[in-house]
Protein backbone atom coordinates (compact mmCIF):
# COMPACT_ATOMS: atom_id res chain seq x y z
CA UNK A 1 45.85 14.67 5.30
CA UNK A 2 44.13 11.60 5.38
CA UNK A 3 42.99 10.35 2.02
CA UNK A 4 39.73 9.30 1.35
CA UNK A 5 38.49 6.65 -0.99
CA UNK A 6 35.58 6.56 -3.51
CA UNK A 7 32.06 7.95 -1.92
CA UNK A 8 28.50 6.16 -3.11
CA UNK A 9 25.77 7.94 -2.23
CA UNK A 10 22.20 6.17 -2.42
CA UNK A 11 19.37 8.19 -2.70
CA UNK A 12 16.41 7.80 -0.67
CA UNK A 13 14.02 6.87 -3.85
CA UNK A 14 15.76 4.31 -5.03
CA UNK A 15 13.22 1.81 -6.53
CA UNK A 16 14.25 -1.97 -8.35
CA UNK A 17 11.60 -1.55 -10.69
CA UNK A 18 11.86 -0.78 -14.63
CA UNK A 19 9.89 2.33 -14.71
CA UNK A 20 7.77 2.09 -18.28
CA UNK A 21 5.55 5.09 -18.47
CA UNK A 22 5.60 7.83 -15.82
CA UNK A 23 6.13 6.20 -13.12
CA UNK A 24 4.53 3.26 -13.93
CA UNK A 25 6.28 0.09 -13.77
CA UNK A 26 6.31 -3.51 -15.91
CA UNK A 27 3.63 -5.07 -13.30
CA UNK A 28 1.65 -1.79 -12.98
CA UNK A 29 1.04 -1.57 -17.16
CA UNK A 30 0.11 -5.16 -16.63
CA UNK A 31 -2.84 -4.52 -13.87
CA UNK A 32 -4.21 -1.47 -16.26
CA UNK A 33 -3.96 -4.35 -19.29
CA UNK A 34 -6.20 -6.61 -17.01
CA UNK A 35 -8.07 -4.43 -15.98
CA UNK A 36 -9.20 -2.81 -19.75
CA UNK A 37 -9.39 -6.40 -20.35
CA UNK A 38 -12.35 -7.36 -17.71
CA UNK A 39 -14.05 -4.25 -18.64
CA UNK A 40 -14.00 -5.09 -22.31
CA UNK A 41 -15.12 -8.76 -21.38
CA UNK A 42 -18.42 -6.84 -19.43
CA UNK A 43 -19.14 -4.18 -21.68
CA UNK A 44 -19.43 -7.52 -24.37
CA UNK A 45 -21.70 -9.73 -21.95
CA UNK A 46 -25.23 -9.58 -22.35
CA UNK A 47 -27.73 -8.39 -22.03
CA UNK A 48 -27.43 -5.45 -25.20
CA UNK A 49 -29.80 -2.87 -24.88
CA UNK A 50 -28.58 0.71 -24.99
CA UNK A 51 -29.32 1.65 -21.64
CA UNK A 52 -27.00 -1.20 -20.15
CA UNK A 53 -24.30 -0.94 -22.70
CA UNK A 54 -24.18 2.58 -21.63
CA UNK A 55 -24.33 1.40 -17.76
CA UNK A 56 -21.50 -1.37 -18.47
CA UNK A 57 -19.20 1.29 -20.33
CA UNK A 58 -19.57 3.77 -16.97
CA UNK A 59 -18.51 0.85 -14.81
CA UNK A 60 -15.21 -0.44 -16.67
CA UNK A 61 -14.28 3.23 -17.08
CA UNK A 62 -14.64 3.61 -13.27
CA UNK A 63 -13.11 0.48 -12.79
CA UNK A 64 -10.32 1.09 -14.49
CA UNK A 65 -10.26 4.42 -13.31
CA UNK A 66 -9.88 2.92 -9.29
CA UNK A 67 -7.23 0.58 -10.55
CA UNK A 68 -5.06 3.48 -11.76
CA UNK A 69 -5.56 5.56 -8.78
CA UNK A 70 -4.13 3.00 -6.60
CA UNK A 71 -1.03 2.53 -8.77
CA UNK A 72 -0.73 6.53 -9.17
CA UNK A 73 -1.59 7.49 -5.86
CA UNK A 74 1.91 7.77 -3.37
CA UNK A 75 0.31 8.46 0.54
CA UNK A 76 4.46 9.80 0.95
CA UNK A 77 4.99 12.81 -1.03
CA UNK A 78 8.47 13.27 -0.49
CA UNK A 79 9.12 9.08 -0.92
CA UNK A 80 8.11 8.35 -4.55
CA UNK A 81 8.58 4.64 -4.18
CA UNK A 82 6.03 3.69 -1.88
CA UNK A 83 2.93 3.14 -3.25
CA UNK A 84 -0.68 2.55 -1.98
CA UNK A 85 -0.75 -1.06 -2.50
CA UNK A 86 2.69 -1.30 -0.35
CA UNK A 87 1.37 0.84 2.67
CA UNK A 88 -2.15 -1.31 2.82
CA UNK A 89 0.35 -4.30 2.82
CA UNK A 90 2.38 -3.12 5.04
CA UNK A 91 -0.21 -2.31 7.54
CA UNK A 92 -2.05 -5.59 7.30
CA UNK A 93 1.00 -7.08 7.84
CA UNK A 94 1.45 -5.11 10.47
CA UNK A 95 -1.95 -6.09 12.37
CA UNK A 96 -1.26 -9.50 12.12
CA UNK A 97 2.11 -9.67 13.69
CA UNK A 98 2.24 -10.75 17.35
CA UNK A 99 2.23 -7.63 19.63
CA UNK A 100 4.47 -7.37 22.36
CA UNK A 101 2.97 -7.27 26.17
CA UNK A 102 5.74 -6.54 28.92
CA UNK A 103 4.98 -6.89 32.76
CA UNK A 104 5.72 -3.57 35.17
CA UNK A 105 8.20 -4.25 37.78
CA UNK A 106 6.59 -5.44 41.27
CA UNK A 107 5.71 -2.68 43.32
CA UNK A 108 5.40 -3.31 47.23
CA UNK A 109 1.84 -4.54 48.54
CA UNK A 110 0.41 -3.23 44.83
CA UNK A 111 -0.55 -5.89 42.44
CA UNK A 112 1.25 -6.19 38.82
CA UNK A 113 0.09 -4.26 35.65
CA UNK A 114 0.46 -5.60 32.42
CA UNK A 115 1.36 -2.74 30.37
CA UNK A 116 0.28 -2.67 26.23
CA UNK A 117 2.30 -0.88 24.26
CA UNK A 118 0.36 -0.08 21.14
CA UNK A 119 0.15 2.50 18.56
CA UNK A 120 3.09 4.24 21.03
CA UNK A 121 0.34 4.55 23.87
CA UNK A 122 0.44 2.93 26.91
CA UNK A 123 -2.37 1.70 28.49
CA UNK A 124 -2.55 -0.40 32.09
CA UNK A 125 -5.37 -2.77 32.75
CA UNK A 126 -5.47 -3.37 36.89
């Protein structure tokens, strides 16, 4: 029998960051601090009357509530290290990369179709 060495095995959700608070990281408690921060910082501006204060409070708590829904949210349920923010970056990045156009092979007496491979559709323009 051959003998094997030492296995590793990686699991699929491995993540770099420190996780702080479930499933929060360093930089995510530090967007939610920011973002308590500029809500506090509005609720203090003027003008004071009791009807705004009341208004300003209802927009910092949905403020912050929109900032922790994008660092809660995971669009993957079975990856739990890819976040919202990642797949919107990943996506822009994606539309702004050069896409790829190939020619069709010359057919006799029949003109040649540039083929566009996008979104895993082909389409032919004559």
């Amino acid at each position: 029998m051959k003998r094997k060495g030492k296995e590793f095995i990686f699991p699929e959700n491995v993540n770099k960051n420190y996780g702080v608070w479930k499933d929060y990281t360093v930089a995510d408690i530090g967007w939610i601090i920011l973002a308590v921060i500029i809500a506090m910082i509005i609720v203090v501006l003027p003008p004071t009357g009791i009807a705004f204060i009341l208004f300003k409070i209802c927009l910092g708590v949905i403020g912050v509530t929109i900032v922790m829904a994008i660092l809660t949210i995971r669009p993957v349920a079975s990856r739990k290290n890819i976040k919202v923010r990642d797949l919107y970056r990943i996506r822009k990045k994606y539309y702004q990369n050069q896409k790829r156009y190939y020619l069709a092979p010359k057919k006799r007496d029949e003109r040649r179709e540039i083929i566009i491979q996008r979104f895993g559709k082909e389409k032919s323009k004559n």
